[in-house]
Protein backbone atom coordinates (compact mmCIF):
# COMPACT_ATOMS: atom_id res chain seq x y z
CA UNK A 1 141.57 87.58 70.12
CA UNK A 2 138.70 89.86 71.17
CA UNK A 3 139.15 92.25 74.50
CA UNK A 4 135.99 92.36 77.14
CA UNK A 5 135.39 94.30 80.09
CA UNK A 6 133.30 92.82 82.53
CA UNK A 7 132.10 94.82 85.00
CA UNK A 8 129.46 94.76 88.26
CA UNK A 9 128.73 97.53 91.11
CA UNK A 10 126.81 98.14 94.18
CA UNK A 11 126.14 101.01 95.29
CA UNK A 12 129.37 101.43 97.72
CA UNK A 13 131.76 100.48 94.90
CA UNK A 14 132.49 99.20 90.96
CA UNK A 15 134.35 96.32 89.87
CA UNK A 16 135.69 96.36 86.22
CA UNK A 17 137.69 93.50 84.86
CA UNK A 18 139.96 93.66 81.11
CA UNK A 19 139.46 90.26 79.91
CA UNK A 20 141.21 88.87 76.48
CA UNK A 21 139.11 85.84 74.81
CA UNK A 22 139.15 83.84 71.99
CA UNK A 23 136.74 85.10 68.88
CA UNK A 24 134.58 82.38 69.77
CA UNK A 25 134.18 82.74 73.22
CA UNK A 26 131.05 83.10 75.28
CA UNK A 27 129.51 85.48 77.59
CA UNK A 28 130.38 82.57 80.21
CA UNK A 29 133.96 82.46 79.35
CA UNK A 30 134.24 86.10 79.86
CA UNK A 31 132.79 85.37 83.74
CA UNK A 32 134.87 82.51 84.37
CA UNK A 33 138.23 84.84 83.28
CA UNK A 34 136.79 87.46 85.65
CA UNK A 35 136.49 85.55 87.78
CA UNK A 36 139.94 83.72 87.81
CA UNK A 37 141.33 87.53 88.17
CA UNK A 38 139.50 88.12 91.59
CA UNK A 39 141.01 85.04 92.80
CA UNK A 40 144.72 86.46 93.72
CA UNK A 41 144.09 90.56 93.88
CA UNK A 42 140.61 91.41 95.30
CA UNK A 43 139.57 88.19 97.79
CA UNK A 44 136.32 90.82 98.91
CA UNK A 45 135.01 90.75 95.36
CA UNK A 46 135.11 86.96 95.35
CA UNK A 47 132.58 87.03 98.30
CA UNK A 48 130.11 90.22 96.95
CA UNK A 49 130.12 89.65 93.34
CA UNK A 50 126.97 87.20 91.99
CA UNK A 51 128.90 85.25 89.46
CA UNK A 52 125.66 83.30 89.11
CA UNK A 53 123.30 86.42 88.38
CA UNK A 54 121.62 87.68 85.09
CA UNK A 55 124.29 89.12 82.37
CA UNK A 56 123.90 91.49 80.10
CA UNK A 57 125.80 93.43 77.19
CA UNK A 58 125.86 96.90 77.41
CA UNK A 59 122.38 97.03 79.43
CA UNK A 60 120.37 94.17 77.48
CA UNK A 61 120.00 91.27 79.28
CA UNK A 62 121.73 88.17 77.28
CA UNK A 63 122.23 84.63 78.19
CA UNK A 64 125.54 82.95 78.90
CA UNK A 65 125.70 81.52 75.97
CA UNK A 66 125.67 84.83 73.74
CA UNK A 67 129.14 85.50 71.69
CA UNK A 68 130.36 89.09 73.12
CA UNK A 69 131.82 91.40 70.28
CA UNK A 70 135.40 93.02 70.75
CA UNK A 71 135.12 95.94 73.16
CA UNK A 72 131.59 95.08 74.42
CA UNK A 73 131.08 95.44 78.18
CA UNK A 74 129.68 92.57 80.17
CA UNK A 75 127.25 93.23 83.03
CA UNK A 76 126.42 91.32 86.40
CA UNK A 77 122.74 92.49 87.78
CA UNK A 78 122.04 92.93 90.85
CA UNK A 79 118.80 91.48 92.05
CA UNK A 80 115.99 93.84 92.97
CA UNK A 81 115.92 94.38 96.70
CA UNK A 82 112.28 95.24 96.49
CA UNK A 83 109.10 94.98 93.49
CA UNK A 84 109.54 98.44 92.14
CA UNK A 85 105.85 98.71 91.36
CA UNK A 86 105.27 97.37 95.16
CA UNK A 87 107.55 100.52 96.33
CA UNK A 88 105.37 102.70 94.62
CA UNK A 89 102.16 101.49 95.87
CA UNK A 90 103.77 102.43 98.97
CA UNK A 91 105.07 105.59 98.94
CA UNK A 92 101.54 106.76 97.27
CA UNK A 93 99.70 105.20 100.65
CA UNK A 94 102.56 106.99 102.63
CA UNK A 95 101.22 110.47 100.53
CA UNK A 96 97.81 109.65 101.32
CA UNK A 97 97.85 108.78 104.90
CA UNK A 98 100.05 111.88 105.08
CA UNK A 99 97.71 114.35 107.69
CA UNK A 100 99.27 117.77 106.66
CA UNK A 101 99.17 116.55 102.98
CA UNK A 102 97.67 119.34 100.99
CA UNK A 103 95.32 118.43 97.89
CA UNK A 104 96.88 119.14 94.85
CA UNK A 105 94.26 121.12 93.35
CA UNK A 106 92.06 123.47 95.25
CA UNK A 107 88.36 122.88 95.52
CA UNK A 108 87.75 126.40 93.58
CA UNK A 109 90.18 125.25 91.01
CA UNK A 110 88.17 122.79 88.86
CA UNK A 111 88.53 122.81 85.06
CA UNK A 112 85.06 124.85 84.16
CA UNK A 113 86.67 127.78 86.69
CA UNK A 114 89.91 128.20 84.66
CA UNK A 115 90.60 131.31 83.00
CA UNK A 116 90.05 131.35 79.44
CA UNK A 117 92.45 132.65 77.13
């Protein structure tokens, strides 16, 4: 018998779940004993958790099928909300745009006007 935690928060709260397998049990297993704990205790996690979203083991992404090791911790993901690299397209028009936005280097501040040591 190995012993799991499998575990999955939001940004309001954490869910972490002890689970006891068999040595040959899979990542999947570990979900569907997880899940099978929500069932009676916390009903809100049964409706907020994605028991159908990526898994991982300790922050690497894994698929259901991987064999967890005793003591590893099994992750739900979130999905992104946004494309990260989208956001920051974004935010650097947002700096642009900006009308009291102050250049970052002066125009008497080019390289060849540096001091030299």
């Amino acid at each position: 018998m190995k012993k799991c935690t499998v575990a999955f928060a939001t940004p309001a709260r954490q869910w972490s779940w002890q689970v006891s397998l068999h040595d040959e049990a899979t990542v999947a297993d570990a979900l569907a004993e997880a899940r099978a704990q929500t069932t009676g205790n916390t009903a809100p996690a049964e409706s907020i958790v994605p028991w159908d979203a990526d898994v991982g083991i300790f922050g690497e992404l894994c698929d259901r099928s991987a064999v967890p090791r005793d003591g590893d911790r099994v992750e739900l993901y979130r999905p992104l909300t946004s494309d990260p690299k989208e956001s920051r397209r974004e935010r650097a028009r947002a700096r642009k745009a900006a009308p009291d936005r102050e250049p970052s280097r002066l125009p008497s501040q080019s390289p060849k006007d540096w001091p030299r040591r």
